[in-house]
N, C-alpha and C. Protein backbone atom coordinates (compact mmCIF):
# COMPACT_ATOMS: atom_id res chain seq x y z
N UNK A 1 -46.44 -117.57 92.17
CA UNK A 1 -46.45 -116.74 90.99
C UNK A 1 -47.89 -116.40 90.62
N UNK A 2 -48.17 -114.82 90.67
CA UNK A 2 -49.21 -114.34 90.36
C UNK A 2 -49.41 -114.64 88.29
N UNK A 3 -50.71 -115.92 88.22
CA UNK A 3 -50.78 -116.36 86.55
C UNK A 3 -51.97 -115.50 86.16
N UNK A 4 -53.10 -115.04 87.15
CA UNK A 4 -54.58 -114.70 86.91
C UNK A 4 -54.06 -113.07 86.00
N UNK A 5 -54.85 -112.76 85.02
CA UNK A 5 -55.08 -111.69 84.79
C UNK A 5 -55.73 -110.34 86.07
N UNK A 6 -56.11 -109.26 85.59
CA UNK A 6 -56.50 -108.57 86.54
C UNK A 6 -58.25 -108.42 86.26
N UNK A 7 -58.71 -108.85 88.02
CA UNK A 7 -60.30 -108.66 87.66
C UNK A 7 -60.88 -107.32 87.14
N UNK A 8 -60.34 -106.65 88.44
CA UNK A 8 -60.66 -105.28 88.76
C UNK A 8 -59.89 -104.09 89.13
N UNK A 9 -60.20 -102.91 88.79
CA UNK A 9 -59.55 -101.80 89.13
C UNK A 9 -60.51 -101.16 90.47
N UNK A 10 -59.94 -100.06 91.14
CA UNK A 10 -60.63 -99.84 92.77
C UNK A 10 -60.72 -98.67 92.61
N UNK A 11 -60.94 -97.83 92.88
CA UNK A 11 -61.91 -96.51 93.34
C UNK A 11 -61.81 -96.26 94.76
N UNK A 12 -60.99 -95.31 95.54
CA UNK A 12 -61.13 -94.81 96.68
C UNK A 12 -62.13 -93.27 96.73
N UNK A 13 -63.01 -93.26 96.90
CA UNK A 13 -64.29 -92.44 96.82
C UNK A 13 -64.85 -91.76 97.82
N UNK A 14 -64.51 -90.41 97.96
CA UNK A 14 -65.19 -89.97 99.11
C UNK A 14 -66.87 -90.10 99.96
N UNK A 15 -67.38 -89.88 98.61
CA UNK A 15 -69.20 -90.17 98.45
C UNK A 15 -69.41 -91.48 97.70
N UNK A 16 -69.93 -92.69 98.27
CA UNK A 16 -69.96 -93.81 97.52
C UNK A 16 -71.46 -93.76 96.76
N UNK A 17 -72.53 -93.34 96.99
CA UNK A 17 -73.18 -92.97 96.65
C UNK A 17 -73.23 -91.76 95.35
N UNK A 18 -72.40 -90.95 95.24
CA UNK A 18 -73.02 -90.17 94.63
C UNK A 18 -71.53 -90.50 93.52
N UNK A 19 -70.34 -90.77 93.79
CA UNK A 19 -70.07 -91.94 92.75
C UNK A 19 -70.26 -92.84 91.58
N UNK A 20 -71.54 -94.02 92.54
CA UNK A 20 -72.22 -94.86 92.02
C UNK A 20 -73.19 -94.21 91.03
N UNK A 21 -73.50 -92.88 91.29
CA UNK A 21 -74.94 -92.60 90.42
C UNK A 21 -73.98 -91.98 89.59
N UNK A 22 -73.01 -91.46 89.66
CA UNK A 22 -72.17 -90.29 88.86
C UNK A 22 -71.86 -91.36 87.08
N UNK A 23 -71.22 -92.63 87.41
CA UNK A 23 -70.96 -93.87 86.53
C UNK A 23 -72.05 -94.58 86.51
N UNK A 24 -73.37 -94.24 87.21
CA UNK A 24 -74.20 -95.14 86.75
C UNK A 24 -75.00 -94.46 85.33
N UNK A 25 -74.48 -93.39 85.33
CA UNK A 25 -74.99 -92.07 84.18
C UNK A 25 -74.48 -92.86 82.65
N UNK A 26 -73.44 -93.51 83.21
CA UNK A 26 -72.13 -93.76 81.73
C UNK A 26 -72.92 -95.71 81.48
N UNK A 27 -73.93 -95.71 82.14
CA UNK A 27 -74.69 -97.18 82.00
C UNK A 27 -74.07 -98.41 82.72
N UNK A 28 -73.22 -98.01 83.92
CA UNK A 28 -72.44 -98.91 84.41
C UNK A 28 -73.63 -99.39 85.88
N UNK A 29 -73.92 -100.59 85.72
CA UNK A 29 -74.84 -101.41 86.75
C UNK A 29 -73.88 -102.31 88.36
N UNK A 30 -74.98 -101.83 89.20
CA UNK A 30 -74.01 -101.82 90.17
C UNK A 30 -74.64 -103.21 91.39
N UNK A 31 -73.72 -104.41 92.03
CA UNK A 31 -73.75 -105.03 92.36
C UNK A 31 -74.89 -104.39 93.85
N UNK A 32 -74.89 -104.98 94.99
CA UNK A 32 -75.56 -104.58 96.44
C UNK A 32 -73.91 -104.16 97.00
N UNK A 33 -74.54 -102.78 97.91
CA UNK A 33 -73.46 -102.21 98.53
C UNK A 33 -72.88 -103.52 100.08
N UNK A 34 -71.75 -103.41 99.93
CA UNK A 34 -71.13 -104.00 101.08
C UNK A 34 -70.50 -103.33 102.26
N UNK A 35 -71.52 -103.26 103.33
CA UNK A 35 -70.60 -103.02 104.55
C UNK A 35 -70.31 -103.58 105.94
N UNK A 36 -68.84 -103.24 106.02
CA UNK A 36 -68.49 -104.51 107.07
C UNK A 36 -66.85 -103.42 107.69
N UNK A 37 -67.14 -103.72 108.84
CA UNK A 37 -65.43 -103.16 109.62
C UNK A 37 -64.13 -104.53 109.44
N UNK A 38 -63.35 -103.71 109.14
CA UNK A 38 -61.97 -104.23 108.10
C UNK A 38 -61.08 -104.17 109.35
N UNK A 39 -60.18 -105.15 110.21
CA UNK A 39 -59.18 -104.73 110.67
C UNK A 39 -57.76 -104.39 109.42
N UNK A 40 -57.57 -103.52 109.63
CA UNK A 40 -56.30 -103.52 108.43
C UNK A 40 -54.74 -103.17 109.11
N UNK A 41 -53.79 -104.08 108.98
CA UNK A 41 -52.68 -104.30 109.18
C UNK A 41 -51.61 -103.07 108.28
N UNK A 42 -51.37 -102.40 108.98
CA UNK A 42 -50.44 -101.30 107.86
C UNK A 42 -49.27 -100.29 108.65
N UNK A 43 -48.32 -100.61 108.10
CA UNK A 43 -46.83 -100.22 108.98
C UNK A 43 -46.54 -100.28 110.03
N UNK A 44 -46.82 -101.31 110.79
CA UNK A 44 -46.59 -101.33 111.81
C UNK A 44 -48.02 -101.38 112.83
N UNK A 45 -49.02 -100.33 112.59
CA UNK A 45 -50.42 -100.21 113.17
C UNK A 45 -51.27 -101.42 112.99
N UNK A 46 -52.78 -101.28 113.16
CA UNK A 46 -53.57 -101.91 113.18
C UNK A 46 -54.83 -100.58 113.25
N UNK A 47 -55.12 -100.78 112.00
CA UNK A 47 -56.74 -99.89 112.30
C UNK A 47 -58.04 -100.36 111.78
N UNK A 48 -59.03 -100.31 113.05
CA UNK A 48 -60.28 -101.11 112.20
C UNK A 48 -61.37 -99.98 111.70
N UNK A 49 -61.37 -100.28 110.33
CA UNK A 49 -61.95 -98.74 109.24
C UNK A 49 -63.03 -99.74 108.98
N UNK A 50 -64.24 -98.53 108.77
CA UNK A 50 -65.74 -98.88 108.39
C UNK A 50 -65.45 -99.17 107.35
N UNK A 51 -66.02 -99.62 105.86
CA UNK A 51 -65.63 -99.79 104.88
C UNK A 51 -67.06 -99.80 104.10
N UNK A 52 -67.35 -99.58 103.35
CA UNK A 52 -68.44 -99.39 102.19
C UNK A 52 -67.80 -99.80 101.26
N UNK A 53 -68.36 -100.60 100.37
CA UNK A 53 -67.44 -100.85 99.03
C UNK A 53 -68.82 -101.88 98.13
N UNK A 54 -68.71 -101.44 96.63
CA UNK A 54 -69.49 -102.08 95.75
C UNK A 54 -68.83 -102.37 94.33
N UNK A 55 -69.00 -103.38 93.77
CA UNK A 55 -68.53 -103.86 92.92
C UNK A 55 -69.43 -103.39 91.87
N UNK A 56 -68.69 -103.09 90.27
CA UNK A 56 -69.96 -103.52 89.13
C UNK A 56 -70.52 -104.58 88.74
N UNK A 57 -71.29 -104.85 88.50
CA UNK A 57 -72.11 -106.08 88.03
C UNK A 57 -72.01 -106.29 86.51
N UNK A 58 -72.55 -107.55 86.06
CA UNK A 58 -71.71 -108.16 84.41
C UNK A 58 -70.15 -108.57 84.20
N UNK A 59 -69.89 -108.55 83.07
CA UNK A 59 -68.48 -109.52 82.71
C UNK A 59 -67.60 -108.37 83.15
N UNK A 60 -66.54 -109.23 83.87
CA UNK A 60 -64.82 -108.15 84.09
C UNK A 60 -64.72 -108.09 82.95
N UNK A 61 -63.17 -106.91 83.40
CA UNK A 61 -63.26 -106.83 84.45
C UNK A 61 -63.74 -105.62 85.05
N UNK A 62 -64.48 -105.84 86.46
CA UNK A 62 -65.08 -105.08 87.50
C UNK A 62 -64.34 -103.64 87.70
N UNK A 63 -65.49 -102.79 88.08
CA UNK A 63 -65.03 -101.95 88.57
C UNK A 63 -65.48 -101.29 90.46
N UNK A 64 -64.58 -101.35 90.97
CA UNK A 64 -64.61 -101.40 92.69
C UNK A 64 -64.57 -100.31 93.27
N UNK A 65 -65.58 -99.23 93.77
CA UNK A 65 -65.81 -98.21 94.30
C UNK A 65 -65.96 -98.51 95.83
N UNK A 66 -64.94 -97.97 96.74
CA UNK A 66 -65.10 -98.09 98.18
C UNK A 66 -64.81 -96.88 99.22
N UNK A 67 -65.02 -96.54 99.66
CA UNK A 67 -64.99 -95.61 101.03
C UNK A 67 -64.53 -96.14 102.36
N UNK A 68 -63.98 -95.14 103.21
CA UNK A 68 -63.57 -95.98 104.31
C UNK A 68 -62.07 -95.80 104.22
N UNK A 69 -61.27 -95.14 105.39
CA UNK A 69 -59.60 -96.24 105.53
C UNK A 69 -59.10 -94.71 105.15
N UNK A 70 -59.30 -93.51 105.61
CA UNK A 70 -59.23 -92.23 105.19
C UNK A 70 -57.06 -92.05 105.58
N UNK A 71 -57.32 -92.51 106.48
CA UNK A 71 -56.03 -92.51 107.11
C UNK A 71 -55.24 -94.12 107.28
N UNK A 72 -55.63 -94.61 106.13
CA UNK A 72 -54.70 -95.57 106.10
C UNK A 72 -54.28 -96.10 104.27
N UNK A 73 -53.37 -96.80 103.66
CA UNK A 73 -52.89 -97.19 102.72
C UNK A 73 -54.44 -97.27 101.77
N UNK A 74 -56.18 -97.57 102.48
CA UNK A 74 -57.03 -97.85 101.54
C UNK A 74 -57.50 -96.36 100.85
N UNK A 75 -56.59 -94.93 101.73
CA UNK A 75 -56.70 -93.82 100.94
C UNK A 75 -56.10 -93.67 99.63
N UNK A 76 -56.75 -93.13 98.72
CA UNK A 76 -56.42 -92.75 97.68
C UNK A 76 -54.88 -92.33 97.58
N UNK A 77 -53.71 -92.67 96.58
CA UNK A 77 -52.54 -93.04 96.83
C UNK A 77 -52.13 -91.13 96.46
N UNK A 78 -53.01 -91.07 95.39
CA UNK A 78 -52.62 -89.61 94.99
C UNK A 78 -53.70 -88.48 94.81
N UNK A 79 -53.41 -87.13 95.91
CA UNK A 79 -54.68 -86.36 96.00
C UNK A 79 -55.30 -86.06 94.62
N UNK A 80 -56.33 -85.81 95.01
CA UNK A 80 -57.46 -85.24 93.68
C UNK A 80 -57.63 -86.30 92.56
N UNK A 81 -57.14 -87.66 92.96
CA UNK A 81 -57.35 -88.55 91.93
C UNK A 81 -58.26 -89.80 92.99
N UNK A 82 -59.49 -90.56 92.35
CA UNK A 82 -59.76 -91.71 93.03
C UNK A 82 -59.15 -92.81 92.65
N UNK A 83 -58.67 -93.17 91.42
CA UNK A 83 -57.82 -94.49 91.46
C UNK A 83 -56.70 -94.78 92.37
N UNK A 84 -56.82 -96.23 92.82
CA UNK A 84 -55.92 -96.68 94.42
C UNK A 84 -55.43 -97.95 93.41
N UNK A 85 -56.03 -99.02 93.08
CA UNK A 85 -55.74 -100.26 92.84
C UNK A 85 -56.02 -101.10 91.13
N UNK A 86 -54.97 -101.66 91.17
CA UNK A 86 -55.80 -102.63 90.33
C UNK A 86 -55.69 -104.29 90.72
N UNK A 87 -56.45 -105.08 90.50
CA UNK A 87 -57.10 -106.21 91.79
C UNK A 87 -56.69 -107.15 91.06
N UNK A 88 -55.72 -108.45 91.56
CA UNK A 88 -55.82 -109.27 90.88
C UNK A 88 -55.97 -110.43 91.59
N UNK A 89 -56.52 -111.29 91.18
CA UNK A 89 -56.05 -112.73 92.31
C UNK A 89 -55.14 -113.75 91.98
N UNK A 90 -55.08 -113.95 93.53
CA UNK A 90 -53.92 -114.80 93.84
C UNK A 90 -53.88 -115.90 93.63
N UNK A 91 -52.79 -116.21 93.35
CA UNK A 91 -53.17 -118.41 93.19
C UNK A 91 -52.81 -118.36 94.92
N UNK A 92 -52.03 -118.06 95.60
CA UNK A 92 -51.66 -118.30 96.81
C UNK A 92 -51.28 -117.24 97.73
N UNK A 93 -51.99 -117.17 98.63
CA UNK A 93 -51.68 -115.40 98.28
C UNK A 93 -50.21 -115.01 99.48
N UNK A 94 -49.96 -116.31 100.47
CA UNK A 94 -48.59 -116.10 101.11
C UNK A 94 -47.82 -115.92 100.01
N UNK A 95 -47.60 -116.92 99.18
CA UNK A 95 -46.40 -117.20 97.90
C UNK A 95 -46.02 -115.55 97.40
N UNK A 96 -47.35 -115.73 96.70
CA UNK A 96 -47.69 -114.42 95.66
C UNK A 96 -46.98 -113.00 96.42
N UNK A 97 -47.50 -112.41 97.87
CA UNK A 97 -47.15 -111.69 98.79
C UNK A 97 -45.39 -111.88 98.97
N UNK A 98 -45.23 -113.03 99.37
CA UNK A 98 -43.85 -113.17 99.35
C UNK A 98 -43.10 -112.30 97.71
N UNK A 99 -43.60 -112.92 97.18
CA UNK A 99 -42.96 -112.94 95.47
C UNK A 99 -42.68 -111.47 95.26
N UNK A 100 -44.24 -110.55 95.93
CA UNK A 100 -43.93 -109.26 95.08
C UNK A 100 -43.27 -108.61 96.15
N UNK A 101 -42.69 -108.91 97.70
CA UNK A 101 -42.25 -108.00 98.07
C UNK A 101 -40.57 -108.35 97.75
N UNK A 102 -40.38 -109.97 97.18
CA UNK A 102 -39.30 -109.97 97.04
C UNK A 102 -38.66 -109.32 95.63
N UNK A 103 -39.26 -108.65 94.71
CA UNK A 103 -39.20 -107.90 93.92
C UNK A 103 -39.23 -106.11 93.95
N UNK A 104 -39.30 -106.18 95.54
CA UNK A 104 -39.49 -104.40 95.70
C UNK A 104 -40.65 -103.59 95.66
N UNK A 105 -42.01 -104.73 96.04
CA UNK A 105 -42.94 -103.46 95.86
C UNK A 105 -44.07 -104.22 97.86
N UNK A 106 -43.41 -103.18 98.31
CA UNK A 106 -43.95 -102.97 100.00
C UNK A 106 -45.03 -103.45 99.85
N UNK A 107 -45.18 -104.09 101.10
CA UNK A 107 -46.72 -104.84 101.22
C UNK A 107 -47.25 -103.79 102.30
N UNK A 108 -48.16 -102.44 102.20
CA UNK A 108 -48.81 -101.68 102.38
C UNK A 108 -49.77 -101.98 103.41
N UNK A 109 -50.60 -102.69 103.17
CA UNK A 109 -52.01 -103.18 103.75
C UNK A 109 -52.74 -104.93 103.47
N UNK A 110 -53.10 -105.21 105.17
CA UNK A 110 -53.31 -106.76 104.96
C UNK A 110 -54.28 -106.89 106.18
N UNK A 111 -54.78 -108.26 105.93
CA UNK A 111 -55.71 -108.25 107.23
C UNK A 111 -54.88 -110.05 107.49
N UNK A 112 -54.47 -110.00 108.91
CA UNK A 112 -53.66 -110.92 108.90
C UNK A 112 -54.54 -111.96 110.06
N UNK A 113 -54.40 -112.96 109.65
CA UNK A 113 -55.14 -114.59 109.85
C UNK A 113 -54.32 -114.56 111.42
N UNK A 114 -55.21 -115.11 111.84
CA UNK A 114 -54.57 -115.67 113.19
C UNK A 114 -53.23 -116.08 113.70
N UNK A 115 -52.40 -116.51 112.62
CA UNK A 115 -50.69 -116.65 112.73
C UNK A 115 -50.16 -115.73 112.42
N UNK A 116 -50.92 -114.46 112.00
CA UNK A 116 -50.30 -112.97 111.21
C UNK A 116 -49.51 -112.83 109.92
N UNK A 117 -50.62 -114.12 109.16
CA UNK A 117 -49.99 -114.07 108.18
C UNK A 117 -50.98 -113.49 107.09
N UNK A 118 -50.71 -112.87 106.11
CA UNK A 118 -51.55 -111.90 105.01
C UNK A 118 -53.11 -112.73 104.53
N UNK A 119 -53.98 -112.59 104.92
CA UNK A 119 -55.61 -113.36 104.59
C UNK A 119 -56.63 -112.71 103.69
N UNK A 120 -57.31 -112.65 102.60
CA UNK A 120 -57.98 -112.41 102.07
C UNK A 120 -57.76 -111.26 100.81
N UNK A 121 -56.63 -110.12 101.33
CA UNK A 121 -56.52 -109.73 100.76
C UNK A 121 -55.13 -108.84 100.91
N UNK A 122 -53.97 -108.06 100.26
CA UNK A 122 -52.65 -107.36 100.52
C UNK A 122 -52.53 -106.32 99.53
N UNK A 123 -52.42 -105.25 100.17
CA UNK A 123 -51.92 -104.20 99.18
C UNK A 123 -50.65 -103.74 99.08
N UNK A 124 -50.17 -103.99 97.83
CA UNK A 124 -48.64 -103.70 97.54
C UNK A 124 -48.77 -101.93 97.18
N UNK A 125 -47.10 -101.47 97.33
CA UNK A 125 -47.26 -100.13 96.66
C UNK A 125 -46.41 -100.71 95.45
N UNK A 126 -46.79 -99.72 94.23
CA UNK A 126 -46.02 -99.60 93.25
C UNK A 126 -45.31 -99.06 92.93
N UNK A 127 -44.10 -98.67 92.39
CA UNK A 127 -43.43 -97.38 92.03
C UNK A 127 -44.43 -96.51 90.98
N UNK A 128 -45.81 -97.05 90.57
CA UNK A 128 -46.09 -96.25 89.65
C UNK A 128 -47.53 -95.55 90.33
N UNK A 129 -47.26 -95.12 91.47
CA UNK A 129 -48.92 -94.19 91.99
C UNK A 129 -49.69 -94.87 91.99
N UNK A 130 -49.79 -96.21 92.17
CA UNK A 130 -51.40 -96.77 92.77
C UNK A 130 -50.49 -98.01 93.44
N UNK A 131 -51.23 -99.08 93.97
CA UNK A 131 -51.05 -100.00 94.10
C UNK A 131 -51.42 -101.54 93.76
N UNK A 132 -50.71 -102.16 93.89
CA UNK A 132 -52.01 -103.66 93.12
C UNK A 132 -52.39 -104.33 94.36
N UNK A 133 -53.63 -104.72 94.31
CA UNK A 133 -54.17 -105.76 95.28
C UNK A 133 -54.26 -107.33 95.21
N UNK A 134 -53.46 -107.82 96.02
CA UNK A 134 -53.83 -109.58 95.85
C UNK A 134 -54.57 -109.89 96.19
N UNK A 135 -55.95 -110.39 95.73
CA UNK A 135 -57.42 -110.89 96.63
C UNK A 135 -57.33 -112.38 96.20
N UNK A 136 -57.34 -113.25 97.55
CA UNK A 136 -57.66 -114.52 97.83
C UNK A 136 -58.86 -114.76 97.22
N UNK A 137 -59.34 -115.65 96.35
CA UNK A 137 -60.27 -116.13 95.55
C UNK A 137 -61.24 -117.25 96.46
N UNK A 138 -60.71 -117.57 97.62
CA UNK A 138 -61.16 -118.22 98.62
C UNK A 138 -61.96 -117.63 99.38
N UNK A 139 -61.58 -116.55 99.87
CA UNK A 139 -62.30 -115.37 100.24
C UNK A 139 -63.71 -114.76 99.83
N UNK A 140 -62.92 -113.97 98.59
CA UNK A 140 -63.57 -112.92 97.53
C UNK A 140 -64.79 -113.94 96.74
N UNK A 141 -64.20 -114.80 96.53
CA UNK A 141 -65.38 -116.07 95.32
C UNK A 141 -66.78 -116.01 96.01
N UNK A 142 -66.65 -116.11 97.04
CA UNK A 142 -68.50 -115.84 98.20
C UNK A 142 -69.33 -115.06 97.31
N UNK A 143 -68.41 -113.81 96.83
CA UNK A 143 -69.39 -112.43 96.52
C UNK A 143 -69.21 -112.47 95.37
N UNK A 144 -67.96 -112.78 94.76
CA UNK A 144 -67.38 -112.46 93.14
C UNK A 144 -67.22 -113.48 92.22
N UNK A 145 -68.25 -114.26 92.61
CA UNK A 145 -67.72 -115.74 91.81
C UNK A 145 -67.68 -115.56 90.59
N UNK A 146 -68.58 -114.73 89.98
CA UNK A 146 -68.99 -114.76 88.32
C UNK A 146 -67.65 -114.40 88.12
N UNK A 147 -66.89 -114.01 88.71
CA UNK A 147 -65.37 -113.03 88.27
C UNK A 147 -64.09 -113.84 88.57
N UNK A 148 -64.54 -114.72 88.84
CA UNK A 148 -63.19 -115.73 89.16
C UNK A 148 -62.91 -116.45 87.64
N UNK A 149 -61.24 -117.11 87.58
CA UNK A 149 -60.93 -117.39 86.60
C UNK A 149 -61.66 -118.28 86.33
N UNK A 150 -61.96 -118.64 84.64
CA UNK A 150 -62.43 -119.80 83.96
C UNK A 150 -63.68 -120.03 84.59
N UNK A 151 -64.35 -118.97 84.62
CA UNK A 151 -65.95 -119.06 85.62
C UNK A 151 -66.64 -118.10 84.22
N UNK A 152 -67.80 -118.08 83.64
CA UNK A 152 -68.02 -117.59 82.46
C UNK A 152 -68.51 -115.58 83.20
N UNK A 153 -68.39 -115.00 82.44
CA UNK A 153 -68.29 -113.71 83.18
C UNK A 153 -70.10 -113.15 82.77
């Protein structure tokens, strides 16, 4: 059972750069850019997408601007809009994964652990035009610790 509130909302962004400066106008301060190739698990496929992605910096919750995954579930869910996600973490994230697909909402996108089971992070669809993300706190805590529960923000 997903208990955590939500850290962050996500941003699928064509220009991550010009993005970042676009909200950095509105005084929003921005973490170091992250890039790293993602294998991502999604209907059946397997595609490994470049990925750019930066977090805001200060108290959640965060806001997550990323690029990358043009042709897969990390695209933007609905044209002409960048909101994709809102991020929450998992206490467990098999359980949690289990939980929400046993409630009806498709597990979209995953990067799956050596037994092929969902690791670090899963994107559900919603019936409501975006999707929510389960991020493993095991994982994510490396980069996002200030943002983990009961951690002061």
């Amino acid at each position: 059972m997903i208990s955590q509130p939500f850290f962050h909302v996500g941003l699928a962004v064509p220009d991550l750069e010009a993005a970042m400066a676009a909200l950095g106008a509105t005084g929003v301060r921005w973490r170091g850019v992250m890039e790293y190739p993602l294998c991502v698990l999604h209907g059946g496929a397997s595609s490994t997408v470049d990925l750019r992605s930066v977090y805001s910096s200060g108290p959640g919750p965060a806001i997550e601007l990323y690029s990358g995954g043009a042709e897969t579930p990390l695209a933007a869910p609905v044209a002409g809009s960048w909101f994709h996600h809102v991020g929450m973490w998992a206490d467990d994230l098999a359980a949690d994964v289990a939980g929400l697909q046993a409630e009806g909402f498709e597990l979209a996108a995953t990067v799956a652990d050596a037994d092929g089971r969902p690791s670090r992070f899963a994107l559900h669809r919603t019936p409501f035009g975006f999707y929510l993300e389960l991020v493993d706190p095991r994982w994510a805590g490396r980069v996002l610790a200030d943002l983990l529960p009961g951690e002061p923000g």
